[in-house]
Structure formats: structure tokens, C-alpha cells
Protein backbone atom coordinates (compact mmCIF):
# COMPACT_ATOMS: atom_id res chain seq x y z
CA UNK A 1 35.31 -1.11 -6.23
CA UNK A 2 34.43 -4.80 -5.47
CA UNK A 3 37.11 -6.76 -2.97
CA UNK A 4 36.98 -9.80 -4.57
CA UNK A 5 38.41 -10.81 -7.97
CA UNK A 6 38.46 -14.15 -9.91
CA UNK A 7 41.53 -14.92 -11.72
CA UNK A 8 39.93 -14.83 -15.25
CA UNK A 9 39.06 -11.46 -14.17
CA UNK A 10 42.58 -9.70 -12.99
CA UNK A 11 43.70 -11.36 -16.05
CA UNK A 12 40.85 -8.90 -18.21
CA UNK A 13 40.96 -5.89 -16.16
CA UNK A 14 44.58 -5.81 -14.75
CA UNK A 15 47.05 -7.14 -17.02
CA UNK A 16 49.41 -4.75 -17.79
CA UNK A 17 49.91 -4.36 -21.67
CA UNK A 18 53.29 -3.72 -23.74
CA UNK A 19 52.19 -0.58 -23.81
CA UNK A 20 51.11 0.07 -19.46
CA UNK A 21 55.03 -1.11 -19.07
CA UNK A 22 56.77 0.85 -20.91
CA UNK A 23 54.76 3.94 -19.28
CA UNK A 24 56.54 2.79 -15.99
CA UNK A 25 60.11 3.95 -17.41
CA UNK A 26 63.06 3.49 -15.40
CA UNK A 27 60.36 3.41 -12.05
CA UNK A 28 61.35 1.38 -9.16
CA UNK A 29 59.97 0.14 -5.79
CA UNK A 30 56.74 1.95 -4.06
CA UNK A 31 57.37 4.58 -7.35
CA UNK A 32 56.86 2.14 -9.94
CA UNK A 33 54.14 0.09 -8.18
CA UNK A 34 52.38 2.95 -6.78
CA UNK A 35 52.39 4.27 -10.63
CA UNK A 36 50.99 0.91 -12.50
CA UNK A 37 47.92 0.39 -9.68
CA UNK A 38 47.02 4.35 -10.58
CA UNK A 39 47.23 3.81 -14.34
CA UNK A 40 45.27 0.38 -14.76
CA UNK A 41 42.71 1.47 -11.75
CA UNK A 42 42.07 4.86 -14.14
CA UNK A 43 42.06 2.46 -17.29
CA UNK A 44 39.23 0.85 -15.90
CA UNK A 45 37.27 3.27 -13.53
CA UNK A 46 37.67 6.37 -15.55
CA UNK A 47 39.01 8.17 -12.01
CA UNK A 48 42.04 7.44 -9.41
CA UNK A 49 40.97 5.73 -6.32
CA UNK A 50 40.24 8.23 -3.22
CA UNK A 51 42.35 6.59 -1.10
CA UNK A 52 45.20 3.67 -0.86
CA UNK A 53 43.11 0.89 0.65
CA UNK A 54 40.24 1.74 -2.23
CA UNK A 55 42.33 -1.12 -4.50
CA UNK A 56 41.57 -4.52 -3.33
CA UNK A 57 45.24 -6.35 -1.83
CA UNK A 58 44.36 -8.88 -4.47
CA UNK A 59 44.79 -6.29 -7.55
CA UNK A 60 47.79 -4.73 -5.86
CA UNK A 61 49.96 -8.48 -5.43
CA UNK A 62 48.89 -9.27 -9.12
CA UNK A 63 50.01 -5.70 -10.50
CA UNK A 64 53.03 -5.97 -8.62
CA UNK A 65 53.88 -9.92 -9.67
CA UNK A 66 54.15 -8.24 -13.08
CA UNK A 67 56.70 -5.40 -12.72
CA UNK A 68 58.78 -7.09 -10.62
CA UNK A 69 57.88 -5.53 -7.19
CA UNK A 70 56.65 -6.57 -3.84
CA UNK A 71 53.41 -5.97 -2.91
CA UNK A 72 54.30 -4.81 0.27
CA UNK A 73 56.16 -1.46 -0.87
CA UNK A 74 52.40 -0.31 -2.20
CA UNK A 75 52.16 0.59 1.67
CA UNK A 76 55.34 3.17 1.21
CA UNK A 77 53.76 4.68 -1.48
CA UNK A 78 53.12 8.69 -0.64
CA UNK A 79 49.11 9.12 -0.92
CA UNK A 80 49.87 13.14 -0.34
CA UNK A 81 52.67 14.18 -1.62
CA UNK A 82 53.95 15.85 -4.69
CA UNK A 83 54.83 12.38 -6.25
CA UNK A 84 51.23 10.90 -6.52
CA UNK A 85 49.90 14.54 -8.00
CA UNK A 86 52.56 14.10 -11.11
CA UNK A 87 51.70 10.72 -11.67
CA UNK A 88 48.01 11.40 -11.94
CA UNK A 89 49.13 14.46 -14.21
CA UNK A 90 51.10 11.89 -16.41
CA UNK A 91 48.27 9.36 -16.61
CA UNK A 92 45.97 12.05 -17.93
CA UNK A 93 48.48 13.31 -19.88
CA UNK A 94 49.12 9.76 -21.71
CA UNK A 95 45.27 8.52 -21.95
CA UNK A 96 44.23 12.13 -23.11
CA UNK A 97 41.95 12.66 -20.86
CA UNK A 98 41.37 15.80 -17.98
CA UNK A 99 40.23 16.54 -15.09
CA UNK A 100 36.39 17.58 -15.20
CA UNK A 101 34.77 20.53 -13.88
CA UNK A 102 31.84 21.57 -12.16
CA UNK A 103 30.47 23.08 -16.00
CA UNK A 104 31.19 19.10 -16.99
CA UNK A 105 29.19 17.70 -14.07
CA UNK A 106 26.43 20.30 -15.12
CA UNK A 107 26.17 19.13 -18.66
CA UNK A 108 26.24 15.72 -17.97
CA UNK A 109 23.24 16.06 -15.33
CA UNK A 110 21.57 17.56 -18.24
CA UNK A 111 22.41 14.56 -20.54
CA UNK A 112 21.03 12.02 -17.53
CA UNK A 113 17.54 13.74 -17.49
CA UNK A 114 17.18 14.33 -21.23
CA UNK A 115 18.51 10.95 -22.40
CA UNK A 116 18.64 8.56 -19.48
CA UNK A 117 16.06 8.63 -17.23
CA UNK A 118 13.15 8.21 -19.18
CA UNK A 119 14.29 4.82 -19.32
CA UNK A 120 16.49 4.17 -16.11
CA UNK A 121 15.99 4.70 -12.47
CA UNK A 122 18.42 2.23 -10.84
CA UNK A 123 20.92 4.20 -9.09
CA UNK A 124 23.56 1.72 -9.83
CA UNK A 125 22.53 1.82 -13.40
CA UNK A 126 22.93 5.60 -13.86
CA UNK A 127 26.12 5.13 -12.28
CA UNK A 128 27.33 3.26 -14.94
CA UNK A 129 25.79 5.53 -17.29
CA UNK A 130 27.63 8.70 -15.80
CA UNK A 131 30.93 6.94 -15.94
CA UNK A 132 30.84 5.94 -19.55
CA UNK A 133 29.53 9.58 -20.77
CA UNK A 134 33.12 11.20 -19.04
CA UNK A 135 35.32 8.60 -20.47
CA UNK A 136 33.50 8.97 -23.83
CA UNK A 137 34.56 12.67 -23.53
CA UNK A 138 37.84 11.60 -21.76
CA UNK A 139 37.09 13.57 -18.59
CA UNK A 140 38.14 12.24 -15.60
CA UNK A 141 34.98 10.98 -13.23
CA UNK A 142 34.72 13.02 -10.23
CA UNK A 143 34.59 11.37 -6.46
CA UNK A 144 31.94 9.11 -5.68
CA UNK A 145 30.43 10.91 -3.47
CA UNK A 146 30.52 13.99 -5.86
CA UNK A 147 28.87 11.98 -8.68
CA UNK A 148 26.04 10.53 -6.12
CA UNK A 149 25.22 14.13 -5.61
CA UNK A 150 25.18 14.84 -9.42
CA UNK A 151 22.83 11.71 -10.19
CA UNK A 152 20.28 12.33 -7.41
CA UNK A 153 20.12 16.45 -8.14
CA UNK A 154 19.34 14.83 -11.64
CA UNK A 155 16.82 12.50 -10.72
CA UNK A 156 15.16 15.73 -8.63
CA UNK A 157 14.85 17.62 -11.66
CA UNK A 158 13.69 15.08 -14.08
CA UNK A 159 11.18 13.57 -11.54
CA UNK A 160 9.70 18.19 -11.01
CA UNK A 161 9.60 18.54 -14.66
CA UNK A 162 7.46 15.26 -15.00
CA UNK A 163 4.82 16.21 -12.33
CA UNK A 164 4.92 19.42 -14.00
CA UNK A 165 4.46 18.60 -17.47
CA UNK A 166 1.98 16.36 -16.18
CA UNK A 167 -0.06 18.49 -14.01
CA UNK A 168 0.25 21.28 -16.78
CA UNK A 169 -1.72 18.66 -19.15
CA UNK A 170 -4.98 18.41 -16.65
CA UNK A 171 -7.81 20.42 -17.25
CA UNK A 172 -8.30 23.87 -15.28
CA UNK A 173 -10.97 22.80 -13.13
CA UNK A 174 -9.47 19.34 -12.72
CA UNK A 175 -6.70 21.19 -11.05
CA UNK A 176 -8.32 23.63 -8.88
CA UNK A 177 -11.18 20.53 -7.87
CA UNK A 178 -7.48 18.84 -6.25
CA UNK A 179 -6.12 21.59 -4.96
CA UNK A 180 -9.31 22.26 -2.97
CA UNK A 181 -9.32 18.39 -1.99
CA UNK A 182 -5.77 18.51 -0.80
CA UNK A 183 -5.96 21.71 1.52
CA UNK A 184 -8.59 20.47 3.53
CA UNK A 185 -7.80 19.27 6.98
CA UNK A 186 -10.20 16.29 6.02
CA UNK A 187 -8.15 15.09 3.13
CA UNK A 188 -5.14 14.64 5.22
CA UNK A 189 -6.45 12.70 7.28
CA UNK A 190 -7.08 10.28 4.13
CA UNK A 191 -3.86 10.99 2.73
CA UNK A 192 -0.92 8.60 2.31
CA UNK A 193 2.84 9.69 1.69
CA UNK A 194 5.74 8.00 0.14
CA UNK A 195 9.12 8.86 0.04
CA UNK A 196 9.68 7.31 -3.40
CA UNK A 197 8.77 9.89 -6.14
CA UNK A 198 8.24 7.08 -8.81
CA UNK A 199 5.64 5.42 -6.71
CA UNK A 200 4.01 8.75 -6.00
CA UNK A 201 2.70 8.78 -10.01
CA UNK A 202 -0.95 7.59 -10.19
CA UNK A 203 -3.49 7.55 -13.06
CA UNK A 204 -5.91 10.05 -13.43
CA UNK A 205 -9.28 8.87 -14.56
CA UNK A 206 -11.72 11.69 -14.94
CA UNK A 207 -14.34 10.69 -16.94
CA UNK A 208 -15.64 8.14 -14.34
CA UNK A 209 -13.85 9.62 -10.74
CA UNK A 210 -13.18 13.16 -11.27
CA UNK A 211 -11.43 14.48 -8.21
CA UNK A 212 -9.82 10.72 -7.08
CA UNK A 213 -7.28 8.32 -8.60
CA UNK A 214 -7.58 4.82 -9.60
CA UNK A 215 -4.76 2.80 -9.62
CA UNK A 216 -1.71 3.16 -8.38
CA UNK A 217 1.10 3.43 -11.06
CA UNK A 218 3.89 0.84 -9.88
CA UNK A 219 5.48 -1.68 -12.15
CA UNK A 220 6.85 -4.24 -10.46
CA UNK A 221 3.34 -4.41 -9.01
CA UNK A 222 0.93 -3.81 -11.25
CA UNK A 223 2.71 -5.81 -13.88
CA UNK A 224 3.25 -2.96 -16.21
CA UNK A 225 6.67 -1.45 -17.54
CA UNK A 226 7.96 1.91 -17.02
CA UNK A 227 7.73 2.71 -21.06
CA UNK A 228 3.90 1.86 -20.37
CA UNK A 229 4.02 4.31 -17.34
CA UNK A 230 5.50 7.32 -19.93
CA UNK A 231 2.83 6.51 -22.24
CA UNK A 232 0.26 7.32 -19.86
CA UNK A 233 2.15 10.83 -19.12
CA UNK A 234 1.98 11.13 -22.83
CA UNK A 235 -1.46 10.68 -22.71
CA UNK A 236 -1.85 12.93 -20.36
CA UNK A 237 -3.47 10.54 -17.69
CA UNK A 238 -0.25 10.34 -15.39
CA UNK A 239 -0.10 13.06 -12.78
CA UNK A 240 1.60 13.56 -8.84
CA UNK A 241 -0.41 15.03 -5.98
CA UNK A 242 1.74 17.39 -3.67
CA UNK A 243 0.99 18.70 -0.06
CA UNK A 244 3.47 20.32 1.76
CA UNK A 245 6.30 19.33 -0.48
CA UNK A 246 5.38 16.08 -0.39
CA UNK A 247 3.80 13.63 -2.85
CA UNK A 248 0.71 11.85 -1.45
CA UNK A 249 -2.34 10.02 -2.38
CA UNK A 250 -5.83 8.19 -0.99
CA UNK A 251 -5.37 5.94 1.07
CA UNK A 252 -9.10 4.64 0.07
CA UNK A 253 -7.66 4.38 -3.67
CA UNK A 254 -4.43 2.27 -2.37
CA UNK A 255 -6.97 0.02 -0.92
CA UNK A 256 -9.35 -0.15 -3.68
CA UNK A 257 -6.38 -0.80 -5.95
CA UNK A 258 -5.29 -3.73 -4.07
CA UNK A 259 -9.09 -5.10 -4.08
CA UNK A 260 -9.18 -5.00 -7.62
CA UNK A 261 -5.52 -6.23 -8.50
CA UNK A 262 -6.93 -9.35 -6.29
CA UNK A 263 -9.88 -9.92 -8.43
């Protein structure tokens, strides 16, 4: 969560509503702060923070101008104990949410590479997008870190079943003419890797080079989008080259490329 927060914007994300107070009850102190940071963070973030120092000092003085508390009891709040673990049970309990599970992570991967990354790659982006499918289901988000794993195994699987549905699309003897190319000692020498998968996808052109690529199929570069990129999978012109687990390509054709991007 960001540190810093304009005043227009604790006033949209962290007012407390007629509602959020009467949730606190008869509360008082660390108890009652500790309680209305933990139900307007969830409001907003669709989790609790991991820690106490997760929620900036200025949300924390602003929650606890409104209830009557000073900021400085959030520090007495218990982090560990049995308190916090009811009041997160209560919050779910009153927004109607639950905790996910690992069958909920697993179906929501599935939802990322079926309906979200064949338009998005942006990490940050997908972020967003895993968030707002648990709180449409009213699951609580898991960790962070948890989710990061989630998104990337995701990204993993949708960027294997491209190259496969991809290379599956080539002709027979297109495929064994670069599978001969890349196990030859010669061809690595020739060979360039990147670590990005989504710069790894070239176009296939065999009708005029037959066992080599042309262009090299990156966006921001080339000055193409990545719907135009799917349309050449769909065309069956868009395919990866592995070696060793890796996804490489000519060197020669990077340079050519750049030659005739120049022209």
C-alpha cells in the first residue's frame, strides 16, 4: 500500500461511514482503533494488512481523529494474539466474505490465463485484476507474496500453451527443419536468448525464409499492438524457438530486423 495520501483521498478511501461506526460497538482504546484500521484497510484492499506498519501513520491518525482515539495506542494493539484473529473473523463475518483457499487461488489462475492475459501482461495490472475477481466472489485476497506466486505460475502456463498451440500450427517438416537448426553446435553460436517470454515470439515467414525468422515480434518497438501480435498466432505465423529450456532466436535476424525497421 502507497505511504502517501492526499486529503481528498483519506476522505474517499478512509472515512468511516454510519455504518463502519456502529461496527466498533462499545470498543475502546488500541481495541477500537486497532478494529476500524482492519475493517476500512479490508474495505478497500480486499485482505488485512500482513503486518502493523503495512498502514501508512497518515491513515492510522485520520482513522483514529474519527473514533475518538489517539493514534498512538495503534502501537498497543496485539498483532498476534487472540484479539486481532476475532476481529478479522468479525470483519468477514459482517462484509460476507471468507477466507480463500488454495482450490480458490487455482480457479482464479485459470480465470487469469483464459480471460486476462490475452490482453494484459503488466504485472501490476493483473494484480488489480486478481484482487477484483476475489472481492467479486467475496473471498478474501491471499498475501502478496502468495498472489505474486499465483500470477506468475499463470503467466507460465498461458505463455507454454501459446508456444504450443503455436508450434502445433507449423507444418511437419517446418518443425523438424528447426529442430535440426537448433541442435547444432553451429546454431548456438548464432543464437540469442532473452529472459522475457513475450519478446521471445517472432514471425514465421516460410514461403520466402523457410528455416529463419523475420522480424522480431515486439510492440513497443515495432509499433504494433499486442491484439495484432494474437492475430498473427491466429494465423498461425507466430511461433517460440526453445533450446535447453530456453527461448532463443538469430542473432542475424535481430540485426536484419533493426536494418529494415531503419529503412
Amino acid at each position: 500500500m502507497k505511504r502517501q495520501w492526499e486529503n481528498e483521498e483519506l476522505l474517499e478511501h478512509w472515512m468511516l461511514s454510519v455504518w463502519d461506526l456502529a461496527q466498533l460497538g462499545n470498543k475502546t482504546g488500541a481495541t477500537r482503533l486497532g478494529f476500524a484500521v482492519l475493517l476500512k484497510f479490508f474495505q478497500r484492499a480486499g485482505r488485512f494488512p500482513m503486518f502493523k506498519n503495512e498502514v501508512p501513520a497518515v491513515v492510522i491518525s485520520f482513522v483514529a481523529t474519527q473514533i475518538g482515539v489517539a493514534p498512538e495506542v495503534y502501537l498497543q494493539y496485539d498483532w498476534q494474539g487472540r484479539t486481532i484473529k476475532d476481529h478479522r473473523a468479525d470483519i468477514r463475518t459482517l462484509l460476507d466474505f471468507r477466507e480463500s483457499t488454495v482450490a480458490d487461488a487455482e480457479q482464479m489462475k485459470h480465470w487469469l490465463i483464459d480471460e486476462v492475459f490475452p490482453q494484459e501482461h503488466q504485472e501490476e495490472r493483473l494484480r488489480e485484476e486478481a484482487y477484483a475477481w476475489f472481492r467479486r466472489l467475496h473471498l478474501e485476497a491471499p498475501t502478496p507474496d502468495r498472489l505474486t506466486r499465483v500470477i506468475r505460475s499463470a503467466a507460465h502456463t498461458f505463455e507454454q500453451q501459446l508456444y504450443d498451440a503455436t508450434l502445433a500450427r507449423l507444418p511437419e517438416a517446418t518443425r523438424t527443419a528447426l529442430e535440426a537448426l537448433l541442435s547444432t553446435e553451429i546454431a548456438n553460436s548464432y543464437l540469442c536468448c532473452f529472459n522475457n517470454p513475450f519478446i521471445l515470439l517472432i514471425l514465421f515467414i516460410p514461403a520466402t525464409l523457410p528455416l529463419v525468422t523475420a522480424y522480431l515480434a515486439l510492440p513497443q518497438e515495432v509499433g504494433v499492438t499486442w491484439q495484432s501480435v494474437y492475430d498473427f498466432i491466429a494465423d498461425g505465423k507466430l511461433h517460440p524457438i526453445y533450446l535447453h529450456g530456453d527461448q532463443r532466436l538469430l542473432r542475424s535476424e535481430i540485426e536484419e530486423w533493426k536494418v529494415q525497421r531503419q529503412q
